[in-house]
Every structure is written in structure tokens, then in C-alpha cells.
PDB file of N, CA and C in Angstrom:
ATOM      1  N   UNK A   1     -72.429 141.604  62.842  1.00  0.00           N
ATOM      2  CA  UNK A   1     -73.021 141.389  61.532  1.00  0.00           C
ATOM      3  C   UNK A   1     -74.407 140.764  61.695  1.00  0.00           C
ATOM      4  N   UNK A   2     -75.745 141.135  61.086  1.00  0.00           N
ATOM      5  CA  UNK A   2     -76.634 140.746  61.116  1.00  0.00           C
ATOM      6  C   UNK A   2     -76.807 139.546  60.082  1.00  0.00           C
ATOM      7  N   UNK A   3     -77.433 138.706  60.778  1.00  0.00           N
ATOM      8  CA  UNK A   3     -77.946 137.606  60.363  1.00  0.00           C
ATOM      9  C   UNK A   3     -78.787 137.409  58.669  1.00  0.00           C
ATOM     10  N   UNK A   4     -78.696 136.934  58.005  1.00  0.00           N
ATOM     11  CA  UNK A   4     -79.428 137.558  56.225  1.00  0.00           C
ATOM     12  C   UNK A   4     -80.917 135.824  56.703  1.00  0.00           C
ATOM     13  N   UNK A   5     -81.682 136.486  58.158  1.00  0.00           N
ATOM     14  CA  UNK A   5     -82.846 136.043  57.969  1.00  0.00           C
ATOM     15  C   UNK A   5     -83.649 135.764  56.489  1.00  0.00           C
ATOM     16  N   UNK A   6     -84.184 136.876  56.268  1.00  0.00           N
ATOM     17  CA  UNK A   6     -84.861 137.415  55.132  1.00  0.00           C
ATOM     18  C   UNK A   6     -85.040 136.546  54.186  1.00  0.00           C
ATOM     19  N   UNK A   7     -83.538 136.701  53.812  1.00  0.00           N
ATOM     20  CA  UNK A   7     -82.855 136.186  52.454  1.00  0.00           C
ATOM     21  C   UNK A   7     -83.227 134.862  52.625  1.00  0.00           C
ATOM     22  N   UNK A   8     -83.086 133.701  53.977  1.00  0.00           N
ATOM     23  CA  UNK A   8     -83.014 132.826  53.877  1.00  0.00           C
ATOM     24  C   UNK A   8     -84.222 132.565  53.585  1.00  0.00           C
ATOM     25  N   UNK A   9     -85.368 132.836  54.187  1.00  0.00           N
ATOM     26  CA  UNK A   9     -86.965 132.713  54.189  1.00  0.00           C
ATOM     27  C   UNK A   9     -87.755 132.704  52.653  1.00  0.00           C
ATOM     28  N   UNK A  10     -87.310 133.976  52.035  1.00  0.00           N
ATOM     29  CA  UNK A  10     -87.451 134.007  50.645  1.00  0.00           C
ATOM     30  C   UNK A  10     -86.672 133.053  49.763  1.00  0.00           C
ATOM     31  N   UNK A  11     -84.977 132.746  49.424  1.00  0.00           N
ATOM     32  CA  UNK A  11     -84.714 131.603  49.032  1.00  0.00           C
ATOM     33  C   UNK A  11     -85.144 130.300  48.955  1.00  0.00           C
ATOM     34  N   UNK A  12     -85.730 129.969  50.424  1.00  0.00           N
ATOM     35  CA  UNK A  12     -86.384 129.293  50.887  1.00  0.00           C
ATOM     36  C   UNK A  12     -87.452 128.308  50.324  1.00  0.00           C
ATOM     37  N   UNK A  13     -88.582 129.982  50.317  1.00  0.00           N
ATOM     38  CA  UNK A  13     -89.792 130.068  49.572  1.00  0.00           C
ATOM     39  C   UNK A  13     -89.818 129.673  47.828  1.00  0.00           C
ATOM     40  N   UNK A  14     -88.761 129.952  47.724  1.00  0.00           N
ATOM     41  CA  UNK A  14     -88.593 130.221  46.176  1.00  0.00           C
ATOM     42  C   UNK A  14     -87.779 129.080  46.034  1.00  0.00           C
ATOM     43  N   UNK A  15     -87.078 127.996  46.530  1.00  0.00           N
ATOM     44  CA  UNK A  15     -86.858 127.120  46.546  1.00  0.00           C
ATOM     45  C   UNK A  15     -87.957 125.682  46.689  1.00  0.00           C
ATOM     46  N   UNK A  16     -88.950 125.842  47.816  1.00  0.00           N
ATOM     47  CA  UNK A  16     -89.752 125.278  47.924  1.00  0.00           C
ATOM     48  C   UNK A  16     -90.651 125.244  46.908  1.00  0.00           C
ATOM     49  N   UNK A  17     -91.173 126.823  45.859  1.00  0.00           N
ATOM     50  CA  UNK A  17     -91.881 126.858  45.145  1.00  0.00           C
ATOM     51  C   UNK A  17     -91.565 126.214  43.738  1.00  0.00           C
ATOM     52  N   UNK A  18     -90.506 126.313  43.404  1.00  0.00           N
ATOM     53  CA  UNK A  18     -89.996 125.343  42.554  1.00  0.00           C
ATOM     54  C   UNK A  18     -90.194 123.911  42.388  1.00  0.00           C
ATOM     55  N   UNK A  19     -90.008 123.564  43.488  1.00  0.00           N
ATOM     56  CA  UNK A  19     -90.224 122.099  43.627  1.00  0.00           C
ATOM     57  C   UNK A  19     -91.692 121.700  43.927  1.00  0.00           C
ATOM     58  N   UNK A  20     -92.812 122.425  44.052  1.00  0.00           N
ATOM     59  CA  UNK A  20     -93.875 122.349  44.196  1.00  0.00           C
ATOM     60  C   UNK A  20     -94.264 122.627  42.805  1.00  0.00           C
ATOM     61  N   UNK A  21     -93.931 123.423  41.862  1.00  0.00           N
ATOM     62  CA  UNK A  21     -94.007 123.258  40.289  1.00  0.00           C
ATOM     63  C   UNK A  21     -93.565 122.238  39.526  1.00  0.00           C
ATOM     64  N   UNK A  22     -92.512 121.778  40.285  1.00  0.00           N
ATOM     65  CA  UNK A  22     -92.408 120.519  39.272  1.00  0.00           C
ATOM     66  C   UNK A  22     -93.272 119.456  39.799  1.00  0.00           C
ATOM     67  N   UNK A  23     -93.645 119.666  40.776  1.00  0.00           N
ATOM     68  CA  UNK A  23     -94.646 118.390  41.587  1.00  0.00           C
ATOM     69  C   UNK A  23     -96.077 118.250  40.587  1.00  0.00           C
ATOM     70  N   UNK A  24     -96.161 119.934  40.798  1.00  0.00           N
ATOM     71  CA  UNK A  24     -97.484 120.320  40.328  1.00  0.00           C
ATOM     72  C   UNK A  24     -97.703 119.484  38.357  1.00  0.00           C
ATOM     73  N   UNK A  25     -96.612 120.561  38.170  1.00  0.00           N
ATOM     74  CA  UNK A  25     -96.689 120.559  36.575  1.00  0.00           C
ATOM     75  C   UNK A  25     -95.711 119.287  35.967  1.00  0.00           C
ATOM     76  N   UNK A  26     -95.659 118.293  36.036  1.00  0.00           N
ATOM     77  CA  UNK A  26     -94.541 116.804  36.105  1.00  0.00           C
ATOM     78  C   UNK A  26     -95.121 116.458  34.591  1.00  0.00           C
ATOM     79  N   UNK A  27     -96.318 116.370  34.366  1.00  0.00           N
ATOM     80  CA  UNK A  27     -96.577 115.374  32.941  1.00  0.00           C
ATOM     81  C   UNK A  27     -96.292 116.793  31.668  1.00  0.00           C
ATOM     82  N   UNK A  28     -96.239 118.030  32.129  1.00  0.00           N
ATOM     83  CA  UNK A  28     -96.418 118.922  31.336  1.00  0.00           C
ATOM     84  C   UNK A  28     -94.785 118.946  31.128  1.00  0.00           C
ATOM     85  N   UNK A  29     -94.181 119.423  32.048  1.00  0.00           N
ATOM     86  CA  UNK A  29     -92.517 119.393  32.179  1.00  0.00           C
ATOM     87  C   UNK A  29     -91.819 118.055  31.175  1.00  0.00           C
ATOM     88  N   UNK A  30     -92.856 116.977  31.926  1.00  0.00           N
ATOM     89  CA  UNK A  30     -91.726 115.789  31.183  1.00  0.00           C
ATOM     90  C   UNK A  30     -91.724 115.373  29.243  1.00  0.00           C
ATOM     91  N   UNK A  31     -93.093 116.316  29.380  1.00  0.00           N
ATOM     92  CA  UNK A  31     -93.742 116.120  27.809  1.00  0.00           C
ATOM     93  C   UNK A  31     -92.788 117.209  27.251  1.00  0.00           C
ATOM     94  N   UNK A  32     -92.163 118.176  27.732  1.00  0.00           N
ATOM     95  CA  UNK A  32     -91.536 119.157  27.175  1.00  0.00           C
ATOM     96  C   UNK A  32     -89.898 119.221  27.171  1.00  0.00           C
ATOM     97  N   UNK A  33     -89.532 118.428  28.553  1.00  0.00           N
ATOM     98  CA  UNK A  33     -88.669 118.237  28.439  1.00  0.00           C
ATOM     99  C   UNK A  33     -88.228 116.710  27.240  1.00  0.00           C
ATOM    100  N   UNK A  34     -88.545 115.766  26.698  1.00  0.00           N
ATOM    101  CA  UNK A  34     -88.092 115.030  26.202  1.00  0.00           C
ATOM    102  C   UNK A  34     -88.530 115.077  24.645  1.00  0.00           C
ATOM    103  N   UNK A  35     -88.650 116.122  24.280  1.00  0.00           N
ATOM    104  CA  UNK A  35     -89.004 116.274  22.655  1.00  0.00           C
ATOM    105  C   UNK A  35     -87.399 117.015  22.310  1.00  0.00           C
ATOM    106  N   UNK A  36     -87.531 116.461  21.226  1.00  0.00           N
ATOM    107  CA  UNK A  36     -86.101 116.560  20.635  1.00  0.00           C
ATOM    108  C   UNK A  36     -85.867 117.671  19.632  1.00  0.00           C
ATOM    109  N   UNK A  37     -86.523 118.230  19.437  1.00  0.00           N
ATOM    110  CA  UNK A  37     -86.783 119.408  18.236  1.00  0.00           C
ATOM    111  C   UNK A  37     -87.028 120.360  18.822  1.00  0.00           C
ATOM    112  N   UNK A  38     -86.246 121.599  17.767  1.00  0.00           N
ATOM    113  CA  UNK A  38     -85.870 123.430  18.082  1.00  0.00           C
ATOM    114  C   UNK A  38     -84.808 122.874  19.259  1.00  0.00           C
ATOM    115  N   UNK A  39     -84.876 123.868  20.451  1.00  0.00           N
ATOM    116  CA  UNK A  39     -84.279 123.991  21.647  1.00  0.00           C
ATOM    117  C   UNK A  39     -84.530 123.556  23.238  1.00  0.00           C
ATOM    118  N   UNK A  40     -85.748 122.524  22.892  1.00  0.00           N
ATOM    119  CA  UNK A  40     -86.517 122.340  23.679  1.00  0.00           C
ATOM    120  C   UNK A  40     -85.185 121.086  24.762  1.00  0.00           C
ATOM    121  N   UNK A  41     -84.291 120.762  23.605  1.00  0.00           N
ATOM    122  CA  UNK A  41     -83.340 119.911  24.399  1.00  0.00           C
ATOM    123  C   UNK A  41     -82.775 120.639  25.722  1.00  0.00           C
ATOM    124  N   UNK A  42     -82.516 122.090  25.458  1.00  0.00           N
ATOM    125  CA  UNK A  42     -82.071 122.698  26.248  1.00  0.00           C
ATOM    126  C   UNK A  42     -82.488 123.058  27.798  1.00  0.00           C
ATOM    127  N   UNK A  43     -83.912 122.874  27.489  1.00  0.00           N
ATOM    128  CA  UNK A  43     -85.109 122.737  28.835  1.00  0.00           C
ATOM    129  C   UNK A  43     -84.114 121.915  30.148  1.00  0.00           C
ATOM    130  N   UNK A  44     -84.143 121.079  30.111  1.00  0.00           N
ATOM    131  CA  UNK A  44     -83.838 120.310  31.552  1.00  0.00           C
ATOM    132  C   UNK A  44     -82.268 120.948  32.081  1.00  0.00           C
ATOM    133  N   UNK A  45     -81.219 121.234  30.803  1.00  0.00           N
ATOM    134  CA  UNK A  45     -80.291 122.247  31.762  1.00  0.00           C
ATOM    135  C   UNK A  45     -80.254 123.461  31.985  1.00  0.00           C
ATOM    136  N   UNK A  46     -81.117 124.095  31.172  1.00  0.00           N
ATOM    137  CA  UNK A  46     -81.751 125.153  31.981  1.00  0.00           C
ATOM    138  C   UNK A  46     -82.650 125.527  33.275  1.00  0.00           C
ATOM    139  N   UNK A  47     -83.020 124.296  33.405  1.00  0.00           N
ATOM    140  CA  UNK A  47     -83.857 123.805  34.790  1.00  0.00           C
ATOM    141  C   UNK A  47     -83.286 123.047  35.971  1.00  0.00           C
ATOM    142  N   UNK A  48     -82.087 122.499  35.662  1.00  0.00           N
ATOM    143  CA  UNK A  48     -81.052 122.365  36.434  1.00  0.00           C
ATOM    144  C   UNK A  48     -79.927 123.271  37.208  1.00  0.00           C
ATOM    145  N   UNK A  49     -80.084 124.423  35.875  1.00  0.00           N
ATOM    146  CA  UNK A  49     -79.064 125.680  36.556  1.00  0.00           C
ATOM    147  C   UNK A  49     -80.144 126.765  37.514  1.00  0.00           C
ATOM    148  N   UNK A  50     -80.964 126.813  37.010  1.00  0.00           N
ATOM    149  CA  UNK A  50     -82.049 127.691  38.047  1.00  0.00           C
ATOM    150  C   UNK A  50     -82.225 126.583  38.772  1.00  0.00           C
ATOM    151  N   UNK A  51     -82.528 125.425  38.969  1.00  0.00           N
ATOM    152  CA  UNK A  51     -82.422 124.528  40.536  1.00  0.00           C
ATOM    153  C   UNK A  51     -81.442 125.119  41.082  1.00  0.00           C
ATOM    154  N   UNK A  52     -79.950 124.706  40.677  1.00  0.00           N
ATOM    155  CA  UNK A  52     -79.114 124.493  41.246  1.00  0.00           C
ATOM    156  C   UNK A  52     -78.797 126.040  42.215  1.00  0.00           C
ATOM    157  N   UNK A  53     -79.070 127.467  41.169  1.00  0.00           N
ATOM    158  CA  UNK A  53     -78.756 128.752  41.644  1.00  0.00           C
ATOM    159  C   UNK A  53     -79.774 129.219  42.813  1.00  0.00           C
ATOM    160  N   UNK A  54     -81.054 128.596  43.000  1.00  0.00           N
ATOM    161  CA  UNK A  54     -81.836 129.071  44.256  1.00  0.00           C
ATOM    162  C   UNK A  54     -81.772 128.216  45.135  1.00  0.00           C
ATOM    163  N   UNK A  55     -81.511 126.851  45.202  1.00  0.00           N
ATOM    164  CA  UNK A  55     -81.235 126.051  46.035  1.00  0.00           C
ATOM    165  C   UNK A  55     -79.820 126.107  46.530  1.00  0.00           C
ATOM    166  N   UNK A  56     -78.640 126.465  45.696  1.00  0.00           N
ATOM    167  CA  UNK A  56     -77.808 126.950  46.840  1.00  0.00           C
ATOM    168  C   UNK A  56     -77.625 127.861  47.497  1.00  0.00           C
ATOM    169  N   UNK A  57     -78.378 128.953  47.023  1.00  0.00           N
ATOM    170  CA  UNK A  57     -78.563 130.567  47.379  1.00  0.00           C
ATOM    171  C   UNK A  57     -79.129 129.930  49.236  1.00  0.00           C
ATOM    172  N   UNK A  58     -80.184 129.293  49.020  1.00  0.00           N
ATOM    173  CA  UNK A  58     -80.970 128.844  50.227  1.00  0.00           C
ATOM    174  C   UNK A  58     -80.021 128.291  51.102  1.00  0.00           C
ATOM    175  N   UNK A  59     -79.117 127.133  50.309  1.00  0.00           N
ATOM    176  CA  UNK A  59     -77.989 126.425  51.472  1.00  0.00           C
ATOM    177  C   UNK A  59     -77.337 127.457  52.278  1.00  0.00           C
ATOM    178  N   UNK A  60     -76.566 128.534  51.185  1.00  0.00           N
ATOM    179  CA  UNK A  60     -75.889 129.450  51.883  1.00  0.00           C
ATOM    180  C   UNK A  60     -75.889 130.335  52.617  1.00  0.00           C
ATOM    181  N   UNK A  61     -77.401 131.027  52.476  1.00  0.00           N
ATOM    182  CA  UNK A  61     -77.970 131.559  54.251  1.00  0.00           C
ATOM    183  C   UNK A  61     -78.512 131.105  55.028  1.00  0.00           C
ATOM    184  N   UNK A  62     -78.999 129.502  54.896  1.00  0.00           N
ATOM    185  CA  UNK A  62     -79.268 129.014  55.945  1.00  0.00           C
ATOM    186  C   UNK A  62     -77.801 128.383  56.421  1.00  0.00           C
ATOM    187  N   UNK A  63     -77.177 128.180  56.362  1.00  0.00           N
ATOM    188  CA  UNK A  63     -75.505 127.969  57.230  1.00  0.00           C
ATOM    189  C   UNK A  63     -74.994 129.702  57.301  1.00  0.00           C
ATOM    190  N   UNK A  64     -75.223 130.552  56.715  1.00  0.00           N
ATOM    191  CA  UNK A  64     -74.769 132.159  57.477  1.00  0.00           C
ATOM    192  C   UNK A  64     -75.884 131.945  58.508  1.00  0.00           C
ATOM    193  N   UNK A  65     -76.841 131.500  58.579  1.00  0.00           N
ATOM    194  CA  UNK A  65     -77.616 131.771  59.707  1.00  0.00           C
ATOM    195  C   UNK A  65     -77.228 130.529  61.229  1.00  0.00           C
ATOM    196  N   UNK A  66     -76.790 130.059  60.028  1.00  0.00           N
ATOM    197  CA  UNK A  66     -76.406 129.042  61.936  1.00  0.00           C
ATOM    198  C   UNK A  66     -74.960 129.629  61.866  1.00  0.00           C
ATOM    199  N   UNK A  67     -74.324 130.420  61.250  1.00  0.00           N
ATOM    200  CA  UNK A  67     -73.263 130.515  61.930  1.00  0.00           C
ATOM    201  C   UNK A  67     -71.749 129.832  61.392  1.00  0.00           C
ATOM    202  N   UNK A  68     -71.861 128.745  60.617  1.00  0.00           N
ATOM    203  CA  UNK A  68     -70.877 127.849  60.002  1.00  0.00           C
ATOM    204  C   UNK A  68     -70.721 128.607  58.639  1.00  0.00           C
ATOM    205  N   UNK A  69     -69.240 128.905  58.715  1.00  0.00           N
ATOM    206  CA  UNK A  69     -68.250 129.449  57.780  1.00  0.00           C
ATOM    207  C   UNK A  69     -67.208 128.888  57.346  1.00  0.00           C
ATOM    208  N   UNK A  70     -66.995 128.826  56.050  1.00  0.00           N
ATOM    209  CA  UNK A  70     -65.334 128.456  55.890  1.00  0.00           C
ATOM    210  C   UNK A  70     -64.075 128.713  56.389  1.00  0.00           C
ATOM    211  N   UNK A  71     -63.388 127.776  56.989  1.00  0.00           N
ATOM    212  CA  UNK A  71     -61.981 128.390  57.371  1.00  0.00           C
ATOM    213  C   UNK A  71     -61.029 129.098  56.494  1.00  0.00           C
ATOM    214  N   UNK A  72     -61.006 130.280  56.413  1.00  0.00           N
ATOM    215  CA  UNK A  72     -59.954 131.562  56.007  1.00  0.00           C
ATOM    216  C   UNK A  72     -58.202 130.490  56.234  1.00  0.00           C
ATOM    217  N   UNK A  73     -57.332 130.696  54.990  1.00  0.00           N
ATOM    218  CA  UNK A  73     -56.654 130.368  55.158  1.00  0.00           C
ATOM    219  C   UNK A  73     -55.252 131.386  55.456  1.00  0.00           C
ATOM    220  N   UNK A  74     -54.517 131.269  56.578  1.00  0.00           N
ATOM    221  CA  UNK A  74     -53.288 132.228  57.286  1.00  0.00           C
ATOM    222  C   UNK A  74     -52.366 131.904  56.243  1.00  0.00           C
ATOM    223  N   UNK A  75     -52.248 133.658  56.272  1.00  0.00           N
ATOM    224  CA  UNK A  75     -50.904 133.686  55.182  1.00  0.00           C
ATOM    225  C   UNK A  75     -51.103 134.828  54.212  1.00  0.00           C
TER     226      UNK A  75
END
């Protein structure tokens, strides 16, 4: 089975780039995230679930790439 290099590099990237947007854009984000009116409440868990979905995407081929898998349970 080949290794999902690629995947990890781009996750990666796109993980890193994220967090370099919120670095970047912080007074704009925080001004938007804490207004209380329309849907704007919704901002920070929506920004938590796209964290959470490319940053584990990233965890999970960088451990297919070293090799560490879950133990399959017999039976």
C-alpha cells in the first residue's frame, strides 16, 4: 500500500494556512466573531468544525505515513 504522501503535504498546507489566517486576520475574526446579531453567533462553531475537519484530516495521514494504525479487533 502506498503511502497518502500527498494528502499529508496538502492537509498540511491547508492546515497551516488556516492558522496563518487567523494569525493574519485576529482583530477582523474577533470583531466578527463576538457580535451577537443575525447568525454571526454561529461563526466560531463553524470555525471550529472546519479547524477541527483539516486538522484531523492532517493527523491522520501523517500517522498513515509513519505507519501507526489501530489495533483491528479478533473475532
Amino acid at each position: 500500500m502506498r503511502k497518502p504522501y500527498l494528502k499529508l503535504c496538502v492537509s498540511g498546507m491547508a492546515s497551516c494556512a488556516l492558522y496563518i489566517l487567523l494569525y493574519v486576520y485576529e482583530r477582523e475574526i474577533m470583531t466578527a466573531f463576538t457580535r451577537t446579531d443575525g447568525a454571526y453567533p454561529l461563526l466560531p462553531v463553524i470555525a471550529a468544525l472546519v479547524f477541527s475537519f483539516v486538522h484531523g484530516a492532517f493527523a491522520a495521514y501523517f500517522w498513515d505515513v509513519l505507519g501507526i494504525t489501530a489495533r483491528r479487533e479478533r473475532g
